[in-house]
N, C-alpha and C. Protein backbone atom coordinates (compact mmCIF):
# COMPACT_ATOMS: atom_id res chain seq x y z
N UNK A 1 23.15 -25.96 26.03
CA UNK A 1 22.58 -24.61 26.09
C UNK A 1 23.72 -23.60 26.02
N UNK A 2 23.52 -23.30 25.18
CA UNK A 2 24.81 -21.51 24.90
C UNK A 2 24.51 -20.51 26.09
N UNK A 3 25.72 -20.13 26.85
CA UNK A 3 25.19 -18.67 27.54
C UNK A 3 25.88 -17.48 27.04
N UNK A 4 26.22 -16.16 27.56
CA UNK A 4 26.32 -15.29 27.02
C UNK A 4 27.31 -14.56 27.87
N UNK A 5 28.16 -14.41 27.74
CA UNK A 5 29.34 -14.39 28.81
C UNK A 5 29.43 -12.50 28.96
N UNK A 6 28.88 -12.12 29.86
CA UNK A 6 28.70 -10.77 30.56
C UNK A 6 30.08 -9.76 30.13
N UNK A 7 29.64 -8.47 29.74
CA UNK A 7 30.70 -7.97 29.06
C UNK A 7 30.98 -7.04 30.24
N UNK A 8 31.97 -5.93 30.57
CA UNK A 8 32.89 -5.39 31.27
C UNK A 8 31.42 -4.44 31.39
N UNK A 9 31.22 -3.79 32.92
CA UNK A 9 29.39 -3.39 32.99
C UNK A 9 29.71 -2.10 33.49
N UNK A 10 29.74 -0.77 33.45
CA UNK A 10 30.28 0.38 34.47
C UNK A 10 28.76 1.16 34.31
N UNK A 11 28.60 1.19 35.48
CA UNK A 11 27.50 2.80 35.39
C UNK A 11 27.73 3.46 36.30
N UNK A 12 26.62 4.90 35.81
CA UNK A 12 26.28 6.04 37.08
C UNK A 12 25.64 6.16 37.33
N UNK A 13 25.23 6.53 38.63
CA UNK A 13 24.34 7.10 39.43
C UNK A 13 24.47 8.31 39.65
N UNK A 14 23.34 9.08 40.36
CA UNK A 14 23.43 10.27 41.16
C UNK A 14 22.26 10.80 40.13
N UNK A 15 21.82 12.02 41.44
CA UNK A 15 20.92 12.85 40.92
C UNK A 15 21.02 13.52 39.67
N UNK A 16 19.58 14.49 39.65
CA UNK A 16 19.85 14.80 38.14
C UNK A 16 20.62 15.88 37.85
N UNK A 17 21.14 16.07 36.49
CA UNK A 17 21.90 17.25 36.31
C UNK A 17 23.25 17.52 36.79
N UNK A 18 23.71 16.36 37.12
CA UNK A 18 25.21 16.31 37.70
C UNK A 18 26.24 15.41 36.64
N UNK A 19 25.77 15.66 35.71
CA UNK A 19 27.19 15.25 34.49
C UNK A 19 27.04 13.66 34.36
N UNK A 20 26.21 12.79 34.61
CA UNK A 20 26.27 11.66 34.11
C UNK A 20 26.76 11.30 32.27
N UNK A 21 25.82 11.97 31.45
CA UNK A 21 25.33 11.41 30.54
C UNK A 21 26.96 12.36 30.12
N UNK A 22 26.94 13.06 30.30
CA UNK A 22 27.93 13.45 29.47
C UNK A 22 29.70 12.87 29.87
N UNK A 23 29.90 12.71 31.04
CA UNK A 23 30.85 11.56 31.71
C UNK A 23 30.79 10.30 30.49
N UNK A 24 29.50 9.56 30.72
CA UNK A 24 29.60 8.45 29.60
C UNK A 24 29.72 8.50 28.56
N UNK A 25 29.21 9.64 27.96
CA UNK A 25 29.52 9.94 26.12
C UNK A 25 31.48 10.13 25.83
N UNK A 26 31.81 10.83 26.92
CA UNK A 26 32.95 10.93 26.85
C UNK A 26 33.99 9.53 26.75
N UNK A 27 33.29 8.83 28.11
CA UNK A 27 34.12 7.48 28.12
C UNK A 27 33.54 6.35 26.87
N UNK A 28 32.75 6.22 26.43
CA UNK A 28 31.87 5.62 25.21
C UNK A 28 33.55 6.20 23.62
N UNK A 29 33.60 7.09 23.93
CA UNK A 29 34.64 7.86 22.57
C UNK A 29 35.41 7.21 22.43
N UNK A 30 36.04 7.34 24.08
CA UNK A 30 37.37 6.58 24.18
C UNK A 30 37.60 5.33 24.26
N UNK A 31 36.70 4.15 24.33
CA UNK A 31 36.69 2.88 24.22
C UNK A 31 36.97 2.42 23.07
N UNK A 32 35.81 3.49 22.43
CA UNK A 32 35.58 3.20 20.82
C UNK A 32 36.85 3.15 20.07
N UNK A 33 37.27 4.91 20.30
CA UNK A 33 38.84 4.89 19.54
C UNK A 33 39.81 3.66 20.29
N UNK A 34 39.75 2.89 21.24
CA UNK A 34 40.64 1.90 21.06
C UNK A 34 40.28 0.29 20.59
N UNK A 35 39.09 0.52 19.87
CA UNK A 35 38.20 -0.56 19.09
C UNK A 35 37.31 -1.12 19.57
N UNK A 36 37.24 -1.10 21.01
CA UNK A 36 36.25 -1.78 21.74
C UNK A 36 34.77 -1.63 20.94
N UNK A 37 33.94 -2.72 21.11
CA UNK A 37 32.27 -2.05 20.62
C UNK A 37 31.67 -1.70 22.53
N UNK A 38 31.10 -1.29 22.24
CA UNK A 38 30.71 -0.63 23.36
C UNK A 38 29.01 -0.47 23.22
N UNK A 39 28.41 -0.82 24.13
CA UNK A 39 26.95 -0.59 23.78
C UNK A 39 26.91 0.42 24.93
N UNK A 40 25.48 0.98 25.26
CA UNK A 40 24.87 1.69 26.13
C UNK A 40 23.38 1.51 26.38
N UNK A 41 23.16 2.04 27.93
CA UNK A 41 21.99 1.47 28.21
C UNK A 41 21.58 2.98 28.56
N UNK A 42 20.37 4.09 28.11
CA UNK A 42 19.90 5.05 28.29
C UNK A 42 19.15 5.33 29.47
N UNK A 43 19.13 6.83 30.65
CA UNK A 43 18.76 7.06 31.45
C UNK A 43 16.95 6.97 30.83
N UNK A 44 15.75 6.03 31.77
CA UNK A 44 14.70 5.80 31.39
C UNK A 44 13.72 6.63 31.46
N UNK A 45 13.86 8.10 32.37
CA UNK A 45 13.19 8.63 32.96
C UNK A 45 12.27 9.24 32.10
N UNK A 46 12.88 9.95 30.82
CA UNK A 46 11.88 11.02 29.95
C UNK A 46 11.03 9.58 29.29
N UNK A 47 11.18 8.56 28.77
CA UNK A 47 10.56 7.10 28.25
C UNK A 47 9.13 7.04 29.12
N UNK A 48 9.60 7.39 30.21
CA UNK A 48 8.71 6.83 31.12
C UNK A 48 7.72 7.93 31.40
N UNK A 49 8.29 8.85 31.43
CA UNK A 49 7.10 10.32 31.35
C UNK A 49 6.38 10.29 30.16
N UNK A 50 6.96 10.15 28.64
CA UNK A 50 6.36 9.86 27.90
C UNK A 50 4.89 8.72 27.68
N UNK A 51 5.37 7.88 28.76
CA UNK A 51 4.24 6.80 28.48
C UNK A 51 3.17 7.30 29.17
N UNK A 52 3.42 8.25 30.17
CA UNK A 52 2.55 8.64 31.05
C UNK A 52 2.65 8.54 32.52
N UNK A 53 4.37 7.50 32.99
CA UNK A 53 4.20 7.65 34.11
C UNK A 53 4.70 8.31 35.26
N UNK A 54 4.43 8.76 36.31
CA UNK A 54 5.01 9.56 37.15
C UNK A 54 6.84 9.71 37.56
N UNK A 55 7.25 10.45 37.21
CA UNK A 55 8.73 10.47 37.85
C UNK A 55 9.06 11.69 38.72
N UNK A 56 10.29 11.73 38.75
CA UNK A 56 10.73 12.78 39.87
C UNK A 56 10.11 12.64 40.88
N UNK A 57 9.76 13.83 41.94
CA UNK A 57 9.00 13.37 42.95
C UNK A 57 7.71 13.16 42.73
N UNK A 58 7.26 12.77 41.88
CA UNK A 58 5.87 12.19 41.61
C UNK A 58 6.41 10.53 41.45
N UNK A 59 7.41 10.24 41.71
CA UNK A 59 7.74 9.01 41.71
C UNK A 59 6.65 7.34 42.12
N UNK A 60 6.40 6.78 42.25
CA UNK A 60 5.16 5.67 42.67
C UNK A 60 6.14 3.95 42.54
N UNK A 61 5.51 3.21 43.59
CA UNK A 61 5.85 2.44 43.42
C UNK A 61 5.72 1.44 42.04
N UNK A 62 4.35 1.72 41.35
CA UNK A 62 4.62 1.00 39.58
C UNK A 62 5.54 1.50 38.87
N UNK A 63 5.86 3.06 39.11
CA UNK A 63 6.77 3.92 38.04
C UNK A 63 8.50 3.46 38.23
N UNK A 64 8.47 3.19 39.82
CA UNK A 64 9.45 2.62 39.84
C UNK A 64 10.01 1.22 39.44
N UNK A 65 8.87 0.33 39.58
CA UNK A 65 8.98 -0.90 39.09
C UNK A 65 9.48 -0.92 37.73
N UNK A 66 8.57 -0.09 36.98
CA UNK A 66 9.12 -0.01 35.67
C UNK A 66 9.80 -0.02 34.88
N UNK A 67 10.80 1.08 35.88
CA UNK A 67 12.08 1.91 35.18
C UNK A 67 13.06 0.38 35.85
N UNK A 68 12.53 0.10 37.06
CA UNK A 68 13.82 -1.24 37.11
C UNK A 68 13.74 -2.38 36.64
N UNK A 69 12.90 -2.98 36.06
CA UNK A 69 12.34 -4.29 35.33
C UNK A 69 12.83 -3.87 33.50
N UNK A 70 12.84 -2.24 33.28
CA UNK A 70 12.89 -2.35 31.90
C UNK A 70 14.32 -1.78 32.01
N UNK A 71 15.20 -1.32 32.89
CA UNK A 71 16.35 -1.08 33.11
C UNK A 71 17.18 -2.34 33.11
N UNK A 72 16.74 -3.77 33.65
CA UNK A 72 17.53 -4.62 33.94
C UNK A 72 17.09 -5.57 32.73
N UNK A 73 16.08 -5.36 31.62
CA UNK A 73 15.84 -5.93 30.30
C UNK A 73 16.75 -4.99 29.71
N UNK A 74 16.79 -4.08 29.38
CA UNK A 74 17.85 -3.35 28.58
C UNK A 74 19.65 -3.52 28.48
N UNK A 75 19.85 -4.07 30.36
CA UNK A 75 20.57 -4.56 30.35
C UNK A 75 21.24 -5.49 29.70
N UNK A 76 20.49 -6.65 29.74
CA UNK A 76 21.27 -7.57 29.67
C UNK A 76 20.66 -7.68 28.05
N UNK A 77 19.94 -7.01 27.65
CA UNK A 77 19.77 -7.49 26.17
C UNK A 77 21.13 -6.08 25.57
N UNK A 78 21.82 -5.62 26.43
CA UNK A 78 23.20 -4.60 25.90
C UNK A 78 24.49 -5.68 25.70
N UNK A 79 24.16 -6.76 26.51
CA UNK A 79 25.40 -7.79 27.03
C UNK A 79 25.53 -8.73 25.86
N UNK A 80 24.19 -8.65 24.23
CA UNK A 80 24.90 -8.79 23.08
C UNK A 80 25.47 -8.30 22.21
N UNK A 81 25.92 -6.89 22.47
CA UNK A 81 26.16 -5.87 21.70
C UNK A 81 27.32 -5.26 22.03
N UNK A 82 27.92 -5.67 22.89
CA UNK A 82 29.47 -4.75 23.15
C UNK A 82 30.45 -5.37 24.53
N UNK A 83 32.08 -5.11 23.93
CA UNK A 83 32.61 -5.52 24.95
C UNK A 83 32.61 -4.95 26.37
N UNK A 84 32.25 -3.81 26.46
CA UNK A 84 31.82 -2.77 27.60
C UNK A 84 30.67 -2.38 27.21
N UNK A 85 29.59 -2.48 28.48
CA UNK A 85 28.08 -1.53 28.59
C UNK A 85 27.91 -0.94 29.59
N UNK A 86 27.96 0.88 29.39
CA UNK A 86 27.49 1.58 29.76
C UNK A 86 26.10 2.27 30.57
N UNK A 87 26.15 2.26 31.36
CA UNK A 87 24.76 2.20 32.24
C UNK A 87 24.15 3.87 32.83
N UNK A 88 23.79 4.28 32.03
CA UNK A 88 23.38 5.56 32.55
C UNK A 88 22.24 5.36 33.56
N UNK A 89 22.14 5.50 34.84
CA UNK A 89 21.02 5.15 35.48
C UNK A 89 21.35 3.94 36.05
N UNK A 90 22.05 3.35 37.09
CA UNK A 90 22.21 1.60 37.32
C UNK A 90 20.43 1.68 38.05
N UNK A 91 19.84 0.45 38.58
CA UNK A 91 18.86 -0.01 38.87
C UNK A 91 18.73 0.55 40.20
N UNK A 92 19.38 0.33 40.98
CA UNK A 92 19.47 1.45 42.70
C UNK A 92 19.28 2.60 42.48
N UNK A 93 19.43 2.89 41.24
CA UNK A 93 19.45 4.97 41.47
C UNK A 93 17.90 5.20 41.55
N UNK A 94 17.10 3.91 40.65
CA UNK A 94 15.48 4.44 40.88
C UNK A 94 15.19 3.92 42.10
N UNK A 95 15.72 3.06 43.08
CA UNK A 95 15.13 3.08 44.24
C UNK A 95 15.45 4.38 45.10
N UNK A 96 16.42 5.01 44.91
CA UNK A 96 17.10 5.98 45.62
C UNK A 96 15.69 7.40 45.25
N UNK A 97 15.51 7.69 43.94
CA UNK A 97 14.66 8.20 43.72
C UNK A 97 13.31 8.36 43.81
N UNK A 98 12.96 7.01 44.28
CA UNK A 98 11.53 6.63 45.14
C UNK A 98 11.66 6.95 46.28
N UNK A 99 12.35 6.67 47.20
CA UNK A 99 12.22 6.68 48.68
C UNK A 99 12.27 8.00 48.62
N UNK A 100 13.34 9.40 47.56
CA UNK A 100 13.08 10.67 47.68
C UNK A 100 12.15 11.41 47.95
N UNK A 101 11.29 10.50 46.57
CA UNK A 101 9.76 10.86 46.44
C UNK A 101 8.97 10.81 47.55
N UNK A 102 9.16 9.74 47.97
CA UNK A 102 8.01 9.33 49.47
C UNK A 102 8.51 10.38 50.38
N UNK A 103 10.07 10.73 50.92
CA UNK A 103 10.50 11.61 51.79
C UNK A 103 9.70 12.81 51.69
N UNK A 104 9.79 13.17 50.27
CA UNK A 104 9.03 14.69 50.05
C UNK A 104 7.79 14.92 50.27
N UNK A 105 6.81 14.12 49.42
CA UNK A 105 5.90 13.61 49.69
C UNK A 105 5.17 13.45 51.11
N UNK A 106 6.20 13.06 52.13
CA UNK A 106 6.11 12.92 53.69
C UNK A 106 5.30 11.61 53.22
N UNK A 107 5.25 10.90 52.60
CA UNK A 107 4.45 9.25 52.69
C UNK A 107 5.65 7.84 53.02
N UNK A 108 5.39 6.88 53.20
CA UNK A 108 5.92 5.60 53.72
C UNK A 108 5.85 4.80 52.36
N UNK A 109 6.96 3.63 52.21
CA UNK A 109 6.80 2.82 51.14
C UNK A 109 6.02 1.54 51.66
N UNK A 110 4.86 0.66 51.10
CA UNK A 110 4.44 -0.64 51.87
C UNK A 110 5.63 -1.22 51.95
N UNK A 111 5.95 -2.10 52.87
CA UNK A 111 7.46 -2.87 52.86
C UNK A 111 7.22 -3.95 52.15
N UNK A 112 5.71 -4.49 51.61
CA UNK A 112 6.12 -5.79 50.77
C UNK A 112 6.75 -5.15 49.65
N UNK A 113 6.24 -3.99 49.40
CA UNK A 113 6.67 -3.49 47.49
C UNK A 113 8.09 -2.86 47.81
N UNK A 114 8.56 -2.32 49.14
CA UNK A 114 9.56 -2.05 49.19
C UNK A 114 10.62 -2.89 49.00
N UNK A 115 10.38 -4.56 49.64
CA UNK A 115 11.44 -5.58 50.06
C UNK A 115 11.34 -5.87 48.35
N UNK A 116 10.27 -5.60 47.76
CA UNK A 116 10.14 -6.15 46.13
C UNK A 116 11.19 -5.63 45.00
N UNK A 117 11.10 -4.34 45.26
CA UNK A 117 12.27 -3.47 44.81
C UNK A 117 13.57 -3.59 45.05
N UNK A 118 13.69 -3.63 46.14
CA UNK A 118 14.79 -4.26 46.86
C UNK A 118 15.82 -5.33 46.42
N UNK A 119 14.83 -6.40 46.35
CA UNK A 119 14.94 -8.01 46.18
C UNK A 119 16.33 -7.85 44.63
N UNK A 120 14.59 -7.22 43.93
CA UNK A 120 15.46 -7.35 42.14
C UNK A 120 16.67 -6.20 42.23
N UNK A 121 16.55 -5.19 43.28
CA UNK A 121 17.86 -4.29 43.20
C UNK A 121 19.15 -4.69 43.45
N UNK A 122 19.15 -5.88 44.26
CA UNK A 122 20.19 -6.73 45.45
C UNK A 122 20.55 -7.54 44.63
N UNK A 123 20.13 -8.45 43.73
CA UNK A 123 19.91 -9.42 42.67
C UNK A 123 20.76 -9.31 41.89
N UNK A 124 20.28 -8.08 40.85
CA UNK A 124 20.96 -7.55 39.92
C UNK A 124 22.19 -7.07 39.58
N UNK A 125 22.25 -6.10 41.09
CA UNK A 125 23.01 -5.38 41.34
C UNK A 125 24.90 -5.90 41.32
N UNK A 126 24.61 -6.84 41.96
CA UNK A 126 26.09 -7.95 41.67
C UNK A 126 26.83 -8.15 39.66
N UNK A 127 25.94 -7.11 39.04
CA UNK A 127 26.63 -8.10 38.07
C UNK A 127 27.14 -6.03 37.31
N UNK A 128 27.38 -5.13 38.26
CA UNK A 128 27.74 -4.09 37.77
C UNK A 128 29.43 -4.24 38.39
N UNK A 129 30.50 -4.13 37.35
CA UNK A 129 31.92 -4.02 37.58
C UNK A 129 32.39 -2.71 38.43
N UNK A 130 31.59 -1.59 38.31
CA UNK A 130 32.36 -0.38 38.40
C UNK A 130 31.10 0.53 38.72
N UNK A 131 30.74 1.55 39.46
CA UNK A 131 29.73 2.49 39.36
C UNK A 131 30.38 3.68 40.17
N UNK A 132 30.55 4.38 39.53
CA UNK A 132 30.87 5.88 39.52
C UNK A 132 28.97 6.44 40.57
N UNK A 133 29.32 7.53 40.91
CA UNK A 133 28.32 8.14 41.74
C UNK A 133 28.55 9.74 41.72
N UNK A 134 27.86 10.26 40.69
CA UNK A 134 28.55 12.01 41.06
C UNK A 134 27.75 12.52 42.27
N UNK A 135 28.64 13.34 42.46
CA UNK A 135 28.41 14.17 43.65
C UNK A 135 27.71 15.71 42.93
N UNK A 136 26.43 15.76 44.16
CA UNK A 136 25.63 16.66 43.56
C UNK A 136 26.63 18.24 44.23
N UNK A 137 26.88 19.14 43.24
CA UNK A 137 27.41 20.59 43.63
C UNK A 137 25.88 21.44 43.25
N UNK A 138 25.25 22.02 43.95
CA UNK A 138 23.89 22.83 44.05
C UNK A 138 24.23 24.01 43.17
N UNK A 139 25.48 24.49 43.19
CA UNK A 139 25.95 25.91 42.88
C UNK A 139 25.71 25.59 41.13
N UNK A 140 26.10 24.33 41.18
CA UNK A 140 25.59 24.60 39.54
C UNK A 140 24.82 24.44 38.78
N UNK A 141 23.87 24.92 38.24
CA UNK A 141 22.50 24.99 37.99
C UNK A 141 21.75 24.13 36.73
N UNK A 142 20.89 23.67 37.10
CA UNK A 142 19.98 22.56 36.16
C UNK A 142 20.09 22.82 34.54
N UNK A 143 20.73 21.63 34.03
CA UNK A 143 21.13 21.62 32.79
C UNK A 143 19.49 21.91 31.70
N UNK A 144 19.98 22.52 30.12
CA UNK A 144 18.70 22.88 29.70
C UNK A 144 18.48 21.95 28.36
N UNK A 145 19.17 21.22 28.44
CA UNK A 145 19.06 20.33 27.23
C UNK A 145 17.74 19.22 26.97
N UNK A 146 17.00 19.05 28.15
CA UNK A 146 16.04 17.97 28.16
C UNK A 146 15.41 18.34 29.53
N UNK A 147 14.00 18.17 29.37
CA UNK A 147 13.15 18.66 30.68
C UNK A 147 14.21 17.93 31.65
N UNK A 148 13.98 19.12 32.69
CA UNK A 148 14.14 18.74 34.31
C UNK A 148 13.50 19.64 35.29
N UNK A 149 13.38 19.00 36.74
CA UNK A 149 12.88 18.96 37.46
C UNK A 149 13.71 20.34 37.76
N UNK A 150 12.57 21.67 38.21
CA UNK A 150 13.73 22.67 38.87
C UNK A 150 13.41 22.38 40.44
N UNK A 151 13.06 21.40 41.43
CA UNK A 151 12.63 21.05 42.39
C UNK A 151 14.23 21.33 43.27
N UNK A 152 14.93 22.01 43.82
CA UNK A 152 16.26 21.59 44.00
C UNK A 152 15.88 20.85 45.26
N UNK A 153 15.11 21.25 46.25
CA UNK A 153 14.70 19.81 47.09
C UNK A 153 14.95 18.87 47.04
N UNK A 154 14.42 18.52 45.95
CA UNK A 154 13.99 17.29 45.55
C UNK A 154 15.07 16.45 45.06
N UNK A 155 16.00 17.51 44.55
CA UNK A 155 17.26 17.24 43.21
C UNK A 155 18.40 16.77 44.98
N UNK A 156 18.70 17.57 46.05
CA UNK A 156 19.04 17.17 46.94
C UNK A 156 18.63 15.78 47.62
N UNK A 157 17.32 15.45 47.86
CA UNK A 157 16.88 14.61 48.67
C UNK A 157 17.50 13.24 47.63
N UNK A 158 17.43 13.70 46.28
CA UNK A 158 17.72 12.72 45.30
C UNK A 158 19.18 11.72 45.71
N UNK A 159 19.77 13.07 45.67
CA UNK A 159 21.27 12.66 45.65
C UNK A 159 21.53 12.10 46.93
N UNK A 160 21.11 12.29 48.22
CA UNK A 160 20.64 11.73 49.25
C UNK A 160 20.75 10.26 49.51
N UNK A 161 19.12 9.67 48.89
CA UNK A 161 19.02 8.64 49.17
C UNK A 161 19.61 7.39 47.91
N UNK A 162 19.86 8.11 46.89
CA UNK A 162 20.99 7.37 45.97
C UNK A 162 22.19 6.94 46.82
N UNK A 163 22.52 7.74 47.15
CA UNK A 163 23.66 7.11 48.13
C UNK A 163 23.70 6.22 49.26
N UNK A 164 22.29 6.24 49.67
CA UNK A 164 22.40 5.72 51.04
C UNK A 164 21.59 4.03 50.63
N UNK A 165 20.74 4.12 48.97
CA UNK A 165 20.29 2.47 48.78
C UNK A 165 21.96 2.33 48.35
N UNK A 166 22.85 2.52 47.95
CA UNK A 166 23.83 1.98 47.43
C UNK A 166 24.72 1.47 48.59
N UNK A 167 24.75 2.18 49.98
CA UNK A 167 25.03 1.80 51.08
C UNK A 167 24.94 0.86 51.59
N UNK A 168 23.19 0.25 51.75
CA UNK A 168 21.90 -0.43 52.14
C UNK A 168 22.49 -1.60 51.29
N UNK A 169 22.91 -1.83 50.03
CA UNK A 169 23.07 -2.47 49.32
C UNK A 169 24.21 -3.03 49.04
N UNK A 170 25.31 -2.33 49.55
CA UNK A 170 26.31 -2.78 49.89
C UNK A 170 27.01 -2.58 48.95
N UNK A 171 27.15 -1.88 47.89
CA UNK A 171 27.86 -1.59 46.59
C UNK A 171 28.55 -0.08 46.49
N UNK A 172 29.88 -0.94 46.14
CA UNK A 172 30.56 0.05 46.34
C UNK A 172 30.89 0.82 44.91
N UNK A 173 30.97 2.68 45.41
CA UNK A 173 31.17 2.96 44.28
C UNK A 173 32.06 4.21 44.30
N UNK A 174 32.61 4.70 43.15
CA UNK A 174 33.55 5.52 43.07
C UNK A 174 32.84 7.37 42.90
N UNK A 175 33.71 7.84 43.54
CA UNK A 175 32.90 9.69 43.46
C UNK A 175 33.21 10.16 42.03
N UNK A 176 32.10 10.76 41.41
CA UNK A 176 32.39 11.30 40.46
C UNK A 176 31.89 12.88 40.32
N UNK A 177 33.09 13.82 40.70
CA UNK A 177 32.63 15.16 40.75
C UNK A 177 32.83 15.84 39.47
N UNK A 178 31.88 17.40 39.83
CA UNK A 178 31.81 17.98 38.41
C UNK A 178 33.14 18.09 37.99
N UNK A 179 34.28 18.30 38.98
CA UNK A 179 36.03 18.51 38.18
C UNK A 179 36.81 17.55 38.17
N UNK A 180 36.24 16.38 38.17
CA UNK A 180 36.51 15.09 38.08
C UNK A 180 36.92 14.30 37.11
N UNK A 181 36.18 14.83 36.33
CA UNK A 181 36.10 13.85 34.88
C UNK A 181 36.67 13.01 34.11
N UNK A 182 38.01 14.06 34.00
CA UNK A 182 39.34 13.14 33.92
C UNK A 182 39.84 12.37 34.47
N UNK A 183 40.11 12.28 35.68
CA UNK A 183 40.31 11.71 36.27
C UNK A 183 39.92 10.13 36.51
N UNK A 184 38.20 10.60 36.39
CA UNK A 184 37.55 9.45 36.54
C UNK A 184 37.76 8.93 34.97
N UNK A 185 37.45 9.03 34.06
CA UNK A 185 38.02 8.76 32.71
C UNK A 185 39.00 8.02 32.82
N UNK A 186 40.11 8.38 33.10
CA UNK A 186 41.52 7.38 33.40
C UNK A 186 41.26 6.60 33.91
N UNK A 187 40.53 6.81 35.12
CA UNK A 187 40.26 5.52 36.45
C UNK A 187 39.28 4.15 35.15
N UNK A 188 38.76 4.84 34.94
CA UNK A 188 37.37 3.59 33.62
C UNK A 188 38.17 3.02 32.98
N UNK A 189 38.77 4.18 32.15
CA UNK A 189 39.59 3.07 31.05
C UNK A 189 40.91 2.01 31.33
N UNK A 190 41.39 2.48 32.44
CA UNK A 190 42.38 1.43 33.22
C UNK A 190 41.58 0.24 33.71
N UNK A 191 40.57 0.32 34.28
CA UNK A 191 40.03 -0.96 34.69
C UNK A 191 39.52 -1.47 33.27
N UNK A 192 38.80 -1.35 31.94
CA UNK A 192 38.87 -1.58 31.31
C UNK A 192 39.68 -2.64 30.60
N UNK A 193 40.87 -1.67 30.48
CA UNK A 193 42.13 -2.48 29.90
C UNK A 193 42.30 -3.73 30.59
N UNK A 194 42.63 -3.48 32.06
CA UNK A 194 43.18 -4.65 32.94
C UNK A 194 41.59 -5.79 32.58
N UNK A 195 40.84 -5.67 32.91
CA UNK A 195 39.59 -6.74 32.60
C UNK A 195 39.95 -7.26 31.07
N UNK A 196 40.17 -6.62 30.57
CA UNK A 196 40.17 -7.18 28.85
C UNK A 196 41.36 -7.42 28.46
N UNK A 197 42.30 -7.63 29.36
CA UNK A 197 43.99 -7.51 29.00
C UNK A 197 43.92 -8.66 28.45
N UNK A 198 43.51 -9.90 28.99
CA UNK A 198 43.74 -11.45 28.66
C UNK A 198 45.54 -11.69 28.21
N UNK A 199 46.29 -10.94 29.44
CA UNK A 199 47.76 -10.81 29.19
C UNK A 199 48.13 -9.92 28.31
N UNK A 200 47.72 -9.23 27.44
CA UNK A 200 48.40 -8.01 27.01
C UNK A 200 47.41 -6.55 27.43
N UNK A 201 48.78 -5.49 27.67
CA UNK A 201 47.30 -3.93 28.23
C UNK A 201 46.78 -3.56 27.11
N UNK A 202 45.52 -3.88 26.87
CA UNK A 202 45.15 -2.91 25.75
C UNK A 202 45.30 -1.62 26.02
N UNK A 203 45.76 -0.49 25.20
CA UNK A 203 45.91 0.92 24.75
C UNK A 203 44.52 1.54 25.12
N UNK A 204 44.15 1.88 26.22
CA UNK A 204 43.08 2.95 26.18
C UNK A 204 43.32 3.73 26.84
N UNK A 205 43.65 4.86 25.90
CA UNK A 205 43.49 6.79 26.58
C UNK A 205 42.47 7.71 26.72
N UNK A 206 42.31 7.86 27.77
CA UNK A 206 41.55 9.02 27.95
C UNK A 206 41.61 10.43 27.30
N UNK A 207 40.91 11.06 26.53
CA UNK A 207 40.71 12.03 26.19
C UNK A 207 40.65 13.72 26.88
N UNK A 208 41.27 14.35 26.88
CA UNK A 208 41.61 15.73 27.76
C UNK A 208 40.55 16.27 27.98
């Protein structure tokens, strides 16, 4: 039986509107220019509104199921397509975003569907190398490129309990603030290199 030997895995988390997608497009450039193929795995949320189902704080325990069952298929069907995959959204950030929901909401999760979520979050979760986590700054205001939630509540409570399943979960991850970027950029592509060195550094620079 052939297996499929797991490529170098980095994602982000954190609430919305705090520079994910654009953090990864950036680091996605710079892989590229040093030849790497690089796949990516897309934040699910507008997919999932589209189909019809609840997100943000309308969040539900199926909506969540969803986004993590088709988050962790997307995954690993990325793990034929590139030496690094990019994870906009890791699988904890939608639990983090459920329990928001319920907070706001003022409702309780059942604990079988909770420990359920859980289970495949805990599971999975072991096979991410690197996860960056931005830090939500309030002062700067909801990006206009693609619906979002102007709930800032909500956008708080978000960033909240993202942090605290990643806690719960035991996974550790690196801060990624809005004046960060670079920084964190350097930090990616160095671990990068060193994972893929196989004894020589591959050349990857970060971009200014």
């Amino acid at each position: 039986m052939s297996t499929i030997e797991q490529p170098v895995t980095i994602a982000v988390v954190g609430t919305h509107s705090t520079g994910k997608s654009t953090f990864l497009a950036r680091l996605a450039h710079d892989l590229r220019r040093s030849g790497l193929q690089v796949a990516t795995v897309a934040d699910l949320g507008e997919q999932a509104q589209r189909m019809g189902l609840p997100i943000l704080w309308n969040h539900t325990w199926v909506s969540t199921l969803w986004i993590v069952t088709r988050g962790i298929s997307n995954e690993l069907e990325a793990w034929l397509h590139g030496d690094v995959v990019l994870i906009d959204r890791a699988v904890p950030d939608a639990l983090g975003y459920y329990r928001a929901a319920l907070e706001y909401r003022d409702e309780s999760a059942d604990p079988d569907e909770w420990a359920y979520l859980e289970a495949l979050a805990r599971f999975h979760s072991d096979r991410y190398d690197l996860i960056f986590r931005t830090q939500l700054d309030p002062h700067i205001p909801l990006g206009t490129n693609k619906f979002r939630d102007d709930n800032q509540q909500f956008r708080i409570l978000a960033d909240h309990h993202v942090e605290s399943v990643l806690r719960e979960l035991t996974l550790p991850s690196l801060p990624l603030t809005a004046d960060g970027h670079d920084t964190a950029l350097a930090l990616a592509c160095d671990f990068v290199a060193e994972r893929l060195g196989d004894g020589t550094t591959r050349e990857i620079s970060a971009t200014a």
